[in-house]
N, C-alpha and C. Protein backbone atom coordinates (compact mmCIF):
# COMPACT_ATOMS: atom_id res chain seq x y z
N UNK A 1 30.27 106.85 56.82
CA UNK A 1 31.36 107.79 56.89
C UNK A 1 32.29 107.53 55.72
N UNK A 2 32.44 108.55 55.19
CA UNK A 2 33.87 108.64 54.06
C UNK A 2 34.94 109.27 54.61
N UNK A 3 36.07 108.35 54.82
CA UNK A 3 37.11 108.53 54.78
C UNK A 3 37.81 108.13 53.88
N UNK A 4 39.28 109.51 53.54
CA UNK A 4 40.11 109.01 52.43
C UNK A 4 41.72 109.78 52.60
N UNK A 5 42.44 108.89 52.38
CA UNK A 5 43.71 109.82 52.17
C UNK A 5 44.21 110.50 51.52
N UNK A 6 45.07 111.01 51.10
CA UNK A 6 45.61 111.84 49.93
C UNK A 6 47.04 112.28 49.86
N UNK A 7 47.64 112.54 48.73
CA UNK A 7 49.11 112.10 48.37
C UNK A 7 49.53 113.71 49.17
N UNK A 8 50.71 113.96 49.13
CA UNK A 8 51.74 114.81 50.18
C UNK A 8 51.43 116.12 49.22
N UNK A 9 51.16 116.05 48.32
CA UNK A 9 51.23 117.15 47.35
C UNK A 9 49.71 118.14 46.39
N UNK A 10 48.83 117.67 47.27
CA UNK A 10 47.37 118.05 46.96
C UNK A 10 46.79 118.78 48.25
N UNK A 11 45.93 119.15 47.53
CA UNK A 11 45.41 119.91 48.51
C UNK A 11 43.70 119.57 49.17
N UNK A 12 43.56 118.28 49.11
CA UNK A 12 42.51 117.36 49.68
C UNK A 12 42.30 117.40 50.78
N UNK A 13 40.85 117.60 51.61
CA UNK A 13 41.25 117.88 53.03
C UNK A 13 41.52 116.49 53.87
N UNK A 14 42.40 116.72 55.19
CA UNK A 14 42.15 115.59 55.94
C UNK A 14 41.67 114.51 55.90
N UNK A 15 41.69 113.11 56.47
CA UNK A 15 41.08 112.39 56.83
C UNK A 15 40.19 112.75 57.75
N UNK A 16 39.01 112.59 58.20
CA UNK A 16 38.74 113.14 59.80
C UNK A 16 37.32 112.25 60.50
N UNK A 17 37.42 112.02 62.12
CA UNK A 17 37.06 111.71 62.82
C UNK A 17 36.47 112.43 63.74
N UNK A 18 34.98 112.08 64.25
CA UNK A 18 34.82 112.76 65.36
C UNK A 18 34.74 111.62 66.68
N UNK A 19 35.48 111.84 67.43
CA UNK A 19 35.70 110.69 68.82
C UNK A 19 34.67 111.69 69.55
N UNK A 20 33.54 110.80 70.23
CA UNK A 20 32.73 111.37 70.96
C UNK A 20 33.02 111.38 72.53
N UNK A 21 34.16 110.38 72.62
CA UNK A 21 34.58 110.48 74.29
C UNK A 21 36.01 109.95 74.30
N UNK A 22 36.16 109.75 75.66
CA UNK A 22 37.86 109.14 75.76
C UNK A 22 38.03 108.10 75.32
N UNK A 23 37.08 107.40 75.40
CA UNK A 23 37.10 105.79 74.98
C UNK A 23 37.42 105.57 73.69
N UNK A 24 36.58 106.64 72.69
CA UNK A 24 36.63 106.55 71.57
C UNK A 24 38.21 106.90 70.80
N UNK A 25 38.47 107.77 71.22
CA UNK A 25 40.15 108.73 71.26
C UNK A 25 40.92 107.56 71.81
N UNK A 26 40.90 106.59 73.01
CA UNK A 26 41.68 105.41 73.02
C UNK A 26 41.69 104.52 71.69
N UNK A 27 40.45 104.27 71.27
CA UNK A 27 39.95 103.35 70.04
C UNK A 27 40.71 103.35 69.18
N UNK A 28 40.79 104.72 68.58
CA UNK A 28 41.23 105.83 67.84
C UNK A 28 42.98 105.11 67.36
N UNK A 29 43.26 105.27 69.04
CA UNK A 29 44.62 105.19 68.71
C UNK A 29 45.43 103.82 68.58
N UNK A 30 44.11 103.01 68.96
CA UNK A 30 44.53 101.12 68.90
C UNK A 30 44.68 100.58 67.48
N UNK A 31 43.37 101.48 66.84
CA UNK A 31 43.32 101.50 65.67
C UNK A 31 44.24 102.05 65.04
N UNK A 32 44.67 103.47 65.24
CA UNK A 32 46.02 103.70 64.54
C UNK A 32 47.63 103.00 64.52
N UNK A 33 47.28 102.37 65.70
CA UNK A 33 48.87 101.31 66.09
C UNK A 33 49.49 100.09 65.33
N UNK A 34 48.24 99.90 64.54
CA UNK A 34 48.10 98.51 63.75
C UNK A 34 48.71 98.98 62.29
N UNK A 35 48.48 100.28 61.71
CA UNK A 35 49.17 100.83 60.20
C UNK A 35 50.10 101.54 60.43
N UNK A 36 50.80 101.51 61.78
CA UNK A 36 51.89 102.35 61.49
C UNK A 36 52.80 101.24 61.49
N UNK A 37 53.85 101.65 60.68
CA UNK A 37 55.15 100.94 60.48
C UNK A 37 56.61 101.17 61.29
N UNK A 38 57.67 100.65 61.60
CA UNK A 38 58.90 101.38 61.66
C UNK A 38 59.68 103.15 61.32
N UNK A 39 60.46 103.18 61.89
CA UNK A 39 60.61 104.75 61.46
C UNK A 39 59.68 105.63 60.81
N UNK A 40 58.54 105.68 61.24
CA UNK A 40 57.82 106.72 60.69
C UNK A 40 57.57 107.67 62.49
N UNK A 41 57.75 108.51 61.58
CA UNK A 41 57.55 110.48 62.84
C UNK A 41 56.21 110.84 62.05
N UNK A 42 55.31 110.86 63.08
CA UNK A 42 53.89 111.43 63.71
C UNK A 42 53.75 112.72 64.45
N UNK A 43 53.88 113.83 63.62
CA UNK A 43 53.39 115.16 64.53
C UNK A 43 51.85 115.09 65.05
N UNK A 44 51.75 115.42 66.18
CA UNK A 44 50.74 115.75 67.25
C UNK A 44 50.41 116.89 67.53
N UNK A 45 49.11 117.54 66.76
CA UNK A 45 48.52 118.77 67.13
C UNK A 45 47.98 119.22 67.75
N UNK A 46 47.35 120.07 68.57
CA UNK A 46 46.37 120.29 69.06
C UNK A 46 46.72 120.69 70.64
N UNK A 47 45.31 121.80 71.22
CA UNK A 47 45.50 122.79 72.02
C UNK A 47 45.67 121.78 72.75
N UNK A 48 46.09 122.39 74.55
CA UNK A 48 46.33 121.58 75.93
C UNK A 48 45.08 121.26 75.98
N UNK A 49 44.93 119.87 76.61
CA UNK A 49 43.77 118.81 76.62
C UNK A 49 42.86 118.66 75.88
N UNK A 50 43.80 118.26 74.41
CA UNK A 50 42.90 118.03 73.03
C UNK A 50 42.43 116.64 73.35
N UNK A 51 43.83 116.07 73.93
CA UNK A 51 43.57 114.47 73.59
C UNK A 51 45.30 113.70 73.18
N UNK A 52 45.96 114.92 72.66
CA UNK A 52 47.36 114.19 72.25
C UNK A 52 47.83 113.01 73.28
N UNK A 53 48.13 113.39 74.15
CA UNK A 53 48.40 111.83 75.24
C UNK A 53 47.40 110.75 75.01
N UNK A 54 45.71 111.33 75.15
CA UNK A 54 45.54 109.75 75.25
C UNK A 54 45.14 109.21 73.82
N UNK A 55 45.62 109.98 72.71
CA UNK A 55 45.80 109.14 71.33
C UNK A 55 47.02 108.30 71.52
N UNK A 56 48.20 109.19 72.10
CA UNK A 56 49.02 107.88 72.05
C UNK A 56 48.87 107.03 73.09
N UNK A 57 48.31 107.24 74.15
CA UNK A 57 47.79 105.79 74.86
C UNK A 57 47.56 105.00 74.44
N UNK A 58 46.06 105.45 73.63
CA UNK A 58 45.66 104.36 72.67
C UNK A 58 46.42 103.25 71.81
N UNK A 59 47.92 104.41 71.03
CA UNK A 59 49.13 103.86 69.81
C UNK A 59 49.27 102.74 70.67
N UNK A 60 50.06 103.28 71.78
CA UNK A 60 50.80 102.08 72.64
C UNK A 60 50.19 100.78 73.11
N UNK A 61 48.77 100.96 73.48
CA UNK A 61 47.61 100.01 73.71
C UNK A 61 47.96 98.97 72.84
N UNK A 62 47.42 99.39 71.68
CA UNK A 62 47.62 98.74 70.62
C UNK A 62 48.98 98.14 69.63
N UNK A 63 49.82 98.76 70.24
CA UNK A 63 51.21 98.14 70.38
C UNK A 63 51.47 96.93 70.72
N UNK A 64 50.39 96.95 72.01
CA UNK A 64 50.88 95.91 73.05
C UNK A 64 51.43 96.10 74.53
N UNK A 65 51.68 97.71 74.92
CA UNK A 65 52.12 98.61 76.16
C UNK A 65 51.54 97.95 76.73
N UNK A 66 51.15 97.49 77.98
CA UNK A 66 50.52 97.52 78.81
C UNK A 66 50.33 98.38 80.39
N UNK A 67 51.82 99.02 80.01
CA UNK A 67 51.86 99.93 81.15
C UNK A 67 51.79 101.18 81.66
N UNK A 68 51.57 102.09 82.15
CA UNK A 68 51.63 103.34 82.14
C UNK A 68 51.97 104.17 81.18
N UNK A 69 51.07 105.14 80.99
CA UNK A 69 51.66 106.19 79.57
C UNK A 69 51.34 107.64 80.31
N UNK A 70 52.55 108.55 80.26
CA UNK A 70 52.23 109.70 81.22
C UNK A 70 52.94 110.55 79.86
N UNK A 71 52.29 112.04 79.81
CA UNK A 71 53.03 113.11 79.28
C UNK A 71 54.37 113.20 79.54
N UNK A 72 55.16 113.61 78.25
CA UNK A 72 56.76 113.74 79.00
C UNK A 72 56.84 115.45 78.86
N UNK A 73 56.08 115.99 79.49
CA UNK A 73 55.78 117.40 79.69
C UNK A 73 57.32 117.81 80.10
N UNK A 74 57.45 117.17 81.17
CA UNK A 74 58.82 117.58 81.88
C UNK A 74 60.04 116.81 81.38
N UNK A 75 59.83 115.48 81.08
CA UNK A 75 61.12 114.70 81.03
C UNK A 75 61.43 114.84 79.31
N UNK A 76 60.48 115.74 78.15
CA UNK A 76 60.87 115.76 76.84
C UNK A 76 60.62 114.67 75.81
N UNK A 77 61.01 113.25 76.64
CA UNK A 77 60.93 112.09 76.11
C UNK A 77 60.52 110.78 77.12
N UNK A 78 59.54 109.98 76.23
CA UNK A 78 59.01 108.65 77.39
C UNK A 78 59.48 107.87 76.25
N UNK A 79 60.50 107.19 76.15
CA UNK A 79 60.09 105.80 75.96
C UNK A 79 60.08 104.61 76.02
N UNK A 80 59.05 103.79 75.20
CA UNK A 80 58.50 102.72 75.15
C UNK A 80 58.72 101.54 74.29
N UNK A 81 59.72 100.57 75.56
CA UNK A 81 60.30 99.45 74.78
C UNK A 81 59.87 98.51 75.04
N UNK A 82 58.66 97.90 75.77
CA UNK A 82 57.76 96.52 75.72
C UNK A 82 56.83 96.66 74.50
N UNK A 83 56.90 97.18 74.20
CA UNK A 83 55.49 97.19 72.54
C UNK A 83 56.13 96.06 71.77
N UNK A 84 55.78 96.20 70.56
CA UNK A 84 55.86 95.51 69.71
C UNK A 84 57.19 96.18 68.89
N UNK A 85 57.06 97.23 68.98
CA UNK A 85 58.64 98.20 68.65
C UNK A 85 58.49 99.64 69.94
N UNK A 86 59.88 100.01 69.53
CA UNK A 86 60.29 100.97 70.36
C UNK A 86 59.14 102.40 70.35
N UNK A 87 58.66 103.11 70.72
CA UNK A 87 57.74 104.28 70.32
C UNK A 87 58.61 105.20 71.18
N UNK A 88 58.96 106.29 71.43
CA UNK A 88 59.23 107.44 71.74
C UNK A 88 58.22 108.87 71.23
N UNK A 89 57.85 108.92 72.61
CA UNK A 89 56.97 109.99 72.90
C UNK A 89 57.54 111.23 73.41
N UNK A 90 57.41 112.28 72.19
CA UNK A 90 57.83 113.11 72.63
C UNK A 90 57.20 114.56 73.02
N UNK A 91 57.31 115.92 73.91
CA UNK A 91 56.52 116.34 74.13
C UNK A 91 57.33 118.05 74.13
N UNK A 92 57.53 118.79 73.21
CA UNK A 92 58.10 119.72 73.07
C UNK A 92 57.27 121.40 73.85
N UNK A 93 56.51 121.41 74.54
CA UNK A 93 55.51 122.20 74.96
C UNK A 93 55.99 123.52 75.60
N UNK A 94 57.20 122.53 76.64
CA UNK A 94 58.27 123.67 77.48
C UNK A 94 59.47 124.46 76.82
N UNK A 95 59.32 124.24 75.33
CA UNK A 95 60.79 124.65 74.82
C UNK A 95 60.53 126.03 74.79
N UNK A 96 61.55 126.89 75.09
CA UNK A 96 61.81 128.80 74.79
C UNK A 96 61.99 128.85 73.91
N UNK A 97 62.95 127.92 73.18
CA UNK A 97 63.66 127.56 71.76
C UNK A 97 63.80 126.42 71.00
N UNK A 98 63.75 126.42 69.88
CA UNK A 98 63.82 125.28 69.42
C UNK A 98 65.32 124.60 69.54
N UNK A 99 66.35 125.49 69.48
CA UNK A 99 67.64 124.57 69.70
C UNK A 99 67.88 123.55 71.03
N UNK A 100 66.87 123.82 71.81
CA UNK A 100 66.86 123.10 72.83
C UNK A 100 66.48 122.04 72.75
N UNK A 101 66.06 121.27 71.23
CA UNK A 101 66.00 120.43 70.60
C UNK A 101 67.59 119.59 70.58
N UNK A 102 68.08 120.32 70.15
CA UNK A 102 69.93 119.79 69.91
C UNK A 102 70.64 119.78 70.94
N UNK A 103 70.45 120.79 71.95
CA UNK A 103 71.26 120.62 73.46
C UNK A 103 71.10 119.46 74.03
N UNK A 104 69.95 119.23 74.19
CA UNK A 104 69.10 117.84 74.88
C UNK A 104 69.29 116.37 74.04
N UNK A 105 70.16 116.64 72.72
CA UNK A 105 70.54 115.69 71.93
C UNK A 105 69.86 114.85 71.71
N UNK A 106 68.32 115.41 71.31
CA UNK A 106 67.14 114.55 71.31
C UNK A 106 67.37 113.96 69.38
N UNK A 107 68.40 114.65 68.80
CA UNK A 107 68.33 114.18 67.11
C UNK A 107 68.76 112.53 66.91
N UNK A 108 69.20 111.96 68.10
CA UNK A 108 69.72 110.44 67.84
C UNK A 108 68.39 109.89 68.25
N UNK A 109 66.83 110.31 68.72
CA UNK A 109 66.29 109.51 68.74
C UNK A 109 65.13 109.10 67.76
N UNK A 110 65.72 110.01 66.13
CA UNK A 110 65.36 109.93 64.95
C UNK A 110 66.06 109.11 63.89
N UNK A 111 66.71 108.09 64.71
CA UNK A 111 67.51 106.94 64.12
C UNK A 111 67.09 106.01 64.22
N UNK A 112 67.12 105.10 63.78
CA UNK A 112 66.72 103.80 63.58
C UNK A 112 64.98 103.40 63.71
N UNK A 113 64.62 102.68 63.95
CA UNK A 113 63.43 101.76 63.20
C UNK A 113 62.09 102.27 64.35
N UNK A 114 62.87 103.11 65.38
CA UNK A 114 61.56 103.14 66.39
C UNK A 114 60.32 103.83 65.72
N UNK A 115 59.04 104.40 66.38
CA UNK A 115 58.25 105.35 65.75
C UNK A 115 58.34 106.59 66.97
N UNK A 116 57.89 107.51 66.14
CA UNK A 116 57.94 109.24 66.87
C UNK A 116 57.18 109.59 66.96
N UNK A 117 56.43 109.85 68.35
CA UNK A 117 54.98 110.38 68.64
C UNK A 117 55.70 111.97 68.63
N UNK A 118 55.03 113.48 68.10
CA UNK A 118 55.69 114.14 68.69
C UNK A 118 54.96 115.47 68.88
N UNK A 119 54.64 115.72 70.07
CA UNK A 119 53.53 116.60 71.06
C UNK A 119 54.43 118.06 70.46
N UNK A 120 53.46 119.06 69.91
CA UNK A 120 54.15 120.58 69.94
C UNK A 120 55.71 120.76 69.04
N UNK A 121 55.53 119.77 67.97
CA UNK A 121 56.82 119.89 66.82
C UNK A 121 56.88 121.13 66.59
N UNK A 122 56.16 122.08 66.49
CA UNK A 122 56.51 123.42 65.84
C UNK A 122 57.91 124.13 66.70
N UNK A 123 57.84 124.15 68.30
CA UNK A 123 58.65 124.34 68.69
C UNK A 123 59.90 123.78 68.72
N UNK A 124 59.98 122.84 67.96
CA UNK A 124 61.72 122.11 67.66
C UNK A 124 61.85 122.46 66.41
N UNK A 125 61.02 123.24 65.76
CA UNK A 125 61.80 123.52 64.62
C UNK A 125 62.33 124.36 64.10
N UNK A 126 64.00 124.24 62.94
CA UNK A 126 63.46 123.64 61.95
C UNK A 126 63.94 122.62 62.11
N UNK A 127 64.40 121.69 63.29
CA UNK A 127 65.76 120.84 63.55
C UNK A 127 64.77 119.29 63.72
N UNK A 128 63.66 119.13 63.44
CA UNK A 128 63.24 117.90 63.74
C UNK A 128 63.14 117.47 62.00
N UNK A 129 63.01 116.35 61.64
CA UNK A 129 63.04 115.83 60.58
C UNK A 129 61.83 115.91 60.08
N UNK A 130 60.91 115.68 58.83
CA UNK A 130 59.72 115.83 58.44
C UNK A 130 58.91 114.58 59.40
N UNK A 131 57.86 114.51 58.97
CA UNK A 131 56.80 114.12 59.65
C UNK A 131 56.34 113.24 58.76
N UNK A 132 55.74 112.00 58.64
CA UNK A 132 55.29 111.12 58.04
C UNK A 132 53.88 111.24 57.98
N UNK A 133 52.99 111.27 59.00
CA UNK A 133 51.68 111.52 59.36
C UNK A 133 51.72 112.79 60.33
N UNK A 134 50.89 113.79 59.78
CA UNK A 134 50.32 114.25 60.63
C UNK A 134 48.98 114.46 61.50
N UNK A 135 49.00 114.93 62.86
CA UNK A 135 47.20 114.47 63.46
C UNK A 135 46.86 115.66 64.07
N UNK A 136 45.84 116.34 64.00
CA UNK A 136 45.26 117.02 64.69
C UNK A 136 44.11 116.93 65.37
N UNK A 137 44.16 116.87 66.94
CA UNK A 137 42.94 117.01 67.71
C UNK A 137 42.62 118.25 67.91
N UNK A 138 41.22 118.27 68.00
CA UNK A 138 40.55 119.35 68.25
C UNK A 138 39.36 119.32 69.18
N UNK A 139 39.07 120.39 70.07
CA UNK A 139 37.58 119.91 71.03
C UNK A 139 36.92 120.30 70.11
N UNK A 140 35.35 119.75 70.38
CA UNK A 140 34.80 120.16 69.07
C UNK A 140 33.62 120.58 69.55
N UNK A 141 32.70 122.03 69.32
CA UNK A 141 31.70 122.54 70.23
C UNK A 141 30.79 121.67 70.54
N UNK A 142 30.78 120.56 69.87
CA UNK A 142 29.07 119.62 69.49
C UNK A 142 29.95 118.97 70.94
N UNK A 143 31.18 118.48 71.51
CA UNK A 143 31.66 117.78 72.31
C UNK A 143 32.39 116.70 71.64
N UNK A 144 32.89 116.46 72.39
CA UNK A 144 33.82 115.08 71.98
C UNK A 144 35.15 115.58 71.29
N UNK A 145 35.78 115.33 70.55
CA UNK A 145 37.12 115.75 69.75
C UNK A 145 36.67 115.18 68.39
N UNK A 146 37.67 116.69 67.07
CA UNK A 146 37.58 115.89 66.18
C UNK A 146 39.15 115.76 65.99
N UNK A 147 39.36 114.33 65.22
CA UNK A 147 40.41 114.12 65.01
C UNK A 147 40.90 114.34 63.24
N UNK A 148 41.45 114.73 63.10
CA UNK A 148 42.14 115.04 61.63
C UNK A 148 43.91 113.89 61.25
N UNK A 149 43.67 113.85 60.31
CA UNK A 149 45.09 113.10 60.18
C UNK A 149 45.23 113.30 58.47
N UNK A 150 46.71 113.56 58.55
CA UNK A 150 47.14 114.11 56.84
C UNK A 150 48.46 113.33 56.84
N UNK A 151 48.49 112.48 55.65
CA UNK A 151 49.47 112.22 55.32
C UNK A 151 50.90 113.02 54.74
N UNK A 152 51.98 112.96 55.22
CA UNK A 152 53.02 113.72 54.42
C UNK A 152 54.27 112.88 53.58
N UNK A 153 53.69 111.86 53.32
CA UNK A 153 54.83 111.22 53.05
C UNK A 153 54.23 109.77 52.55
N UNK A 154 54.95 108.89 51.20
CA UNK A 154 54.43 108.05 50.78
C UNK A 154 54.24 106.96 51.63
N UNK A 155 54.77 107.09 52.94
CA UNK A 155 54.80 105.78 54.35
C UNK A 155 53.70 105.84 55.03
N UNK A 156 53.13 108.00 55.13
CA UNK A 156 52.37 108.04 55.82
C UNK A 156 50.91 108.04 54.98
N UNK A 157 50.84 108.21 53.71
CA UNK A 157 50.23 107.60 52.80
C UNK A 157 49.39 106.23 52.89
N UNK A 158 50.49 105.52 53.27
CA UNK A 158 50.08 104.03 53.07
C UNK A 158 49.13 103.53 55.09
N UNK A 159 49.92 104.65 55.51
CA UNK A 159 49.55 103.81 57.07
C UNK A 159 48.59 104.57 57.06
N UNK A 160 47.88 105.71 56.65
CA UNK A 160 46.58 106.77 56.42
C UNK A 160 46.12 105.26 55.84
N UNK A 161 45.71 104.84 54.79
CA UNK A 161 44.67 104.10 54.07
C UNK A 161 44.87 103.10 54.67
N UNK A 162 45.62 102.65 55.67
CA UNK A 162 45.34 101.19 56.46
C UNK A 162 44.31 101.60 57.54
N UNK A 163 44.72 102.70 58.04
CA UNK A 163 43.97 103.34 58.65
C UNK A 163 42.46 103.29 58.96
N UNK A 164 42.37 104.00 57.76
CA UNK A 164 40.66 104.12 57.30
C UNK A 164 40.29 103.40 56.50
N UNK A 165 41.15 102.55 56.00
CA UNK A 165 40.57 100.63 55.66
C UNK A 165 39.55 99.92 56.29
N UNK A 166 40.42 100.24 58.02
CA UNK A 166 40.12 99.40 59.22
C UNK A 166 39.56 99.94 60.32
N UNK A 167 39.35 101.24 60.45
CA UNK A 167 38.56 102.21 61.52
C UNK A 167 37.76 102.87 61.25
N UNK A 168 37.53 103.22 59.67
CA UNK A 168 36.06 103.81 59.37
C UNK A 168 34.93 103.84 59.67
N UNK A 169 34.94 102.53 59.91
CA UNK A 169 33.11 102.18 60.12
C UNK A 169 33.27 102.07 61.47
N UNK A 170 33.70 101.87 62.86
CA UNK A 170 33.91 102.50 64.14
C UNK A 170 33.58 103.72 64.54
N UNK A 171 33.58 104.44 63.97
CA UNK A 171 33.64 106.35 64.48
C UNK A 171 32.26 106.58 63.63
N UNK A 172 31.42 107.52 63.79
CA UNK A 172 30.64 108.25 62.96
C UNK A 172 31.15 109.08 62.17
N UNK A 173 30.27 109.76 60.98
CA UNK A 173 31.20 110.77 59.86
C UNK A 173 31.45 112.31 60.98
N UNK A 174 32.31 112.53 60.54
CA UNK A 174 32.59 113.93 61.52
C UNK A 174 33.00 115.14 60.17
N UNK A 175 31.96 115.10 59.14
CA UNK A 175 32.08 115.96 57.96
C UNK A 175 31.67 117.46 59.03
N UNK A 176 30.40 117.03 59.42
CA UNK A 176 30.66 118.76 60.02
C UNK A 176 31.91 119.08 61.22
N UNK A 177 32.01 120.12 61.03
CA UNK A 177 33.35 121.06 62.15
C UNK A 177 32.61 120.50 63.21
């Protein structure tokens, strides 16, 4: 499998993965927990029951969570302060509007050093801050999910190629759709 990243400003496709089951999509995300850094925001793509929750299961796994990880479908925000750092999971799905981003005074939890899982960003915007990495799950007809991930930013740059440094050879190539 070739995987590779690419700078914020090209037009290179994705990184991409095909996870053939849940297990793998946990893997996925143990593996991703290890290159992410402090303050970096992670948009989360993908239709209802792509997989977004249990990628970040996986993040948190690999954090060090050991405890429960549930959608914050309803509550907006879960988070998670036994890891190794703070993660806040967020899950924008129910918004009518995006200002309901700012009512809910969810912009202070884009401060300081935690990381930002964040389920359905399109609907908070334009009021959420850029995105460091972005990921897209997808079901994929062959089965299983493919996973996509694009860097937007020289942080998410660097945690992309730790990335697929260290999880490449785990997954099979998922070049076809």
């Amino acid at each position: 499998m070739v995987l590779h990243a690419h700078s914020e400003h090209d037009s290179e496709p994705p990184a991409c993965l095909h996870l053939i089951d849940e297990k793998a999509t946990l893997t996925a995300g143990e593996q991703l927990a290890h290159a992410l850094r402090p303050r970096m925001t992670i948009f989360l793509r993908g239709d209802l029951g792509a997989g977004k929750t249990t990628l970040t299961r996986g993040v948190l796994r690999g954090l060090g969570f050991g405890g429960r990880v549930k959608s914050p479908t309803y509550t907006l925000v879960e988070p998670y302060k036994d890891s190794r750092i703070v993660v806040y999971h967020f899950d924008f799905y129910r918004f009518t509007h995006a200002e309901e981003f700012i009512e809910a005074g969810l912009e202070e939890y884009f401060d300081g050093d935690g990381i930002r899982l964040v389920e359905w960003p399109d609907r908070a915007q334009p009021y959420l801050p850029a995105a460091d990495l972005e990921i897209e799950l997808r079901i994929s007809a062959s089965g299983g999910r493919r996973l996509e991930l694009r860097a937007l930013s020289t942080e998410g740059r660097k945690c992309l190629e730790n990335f697929t440094a260290t999880a490449g050879s785990q997954f099979q190539d998922s070049s076809a759709p």
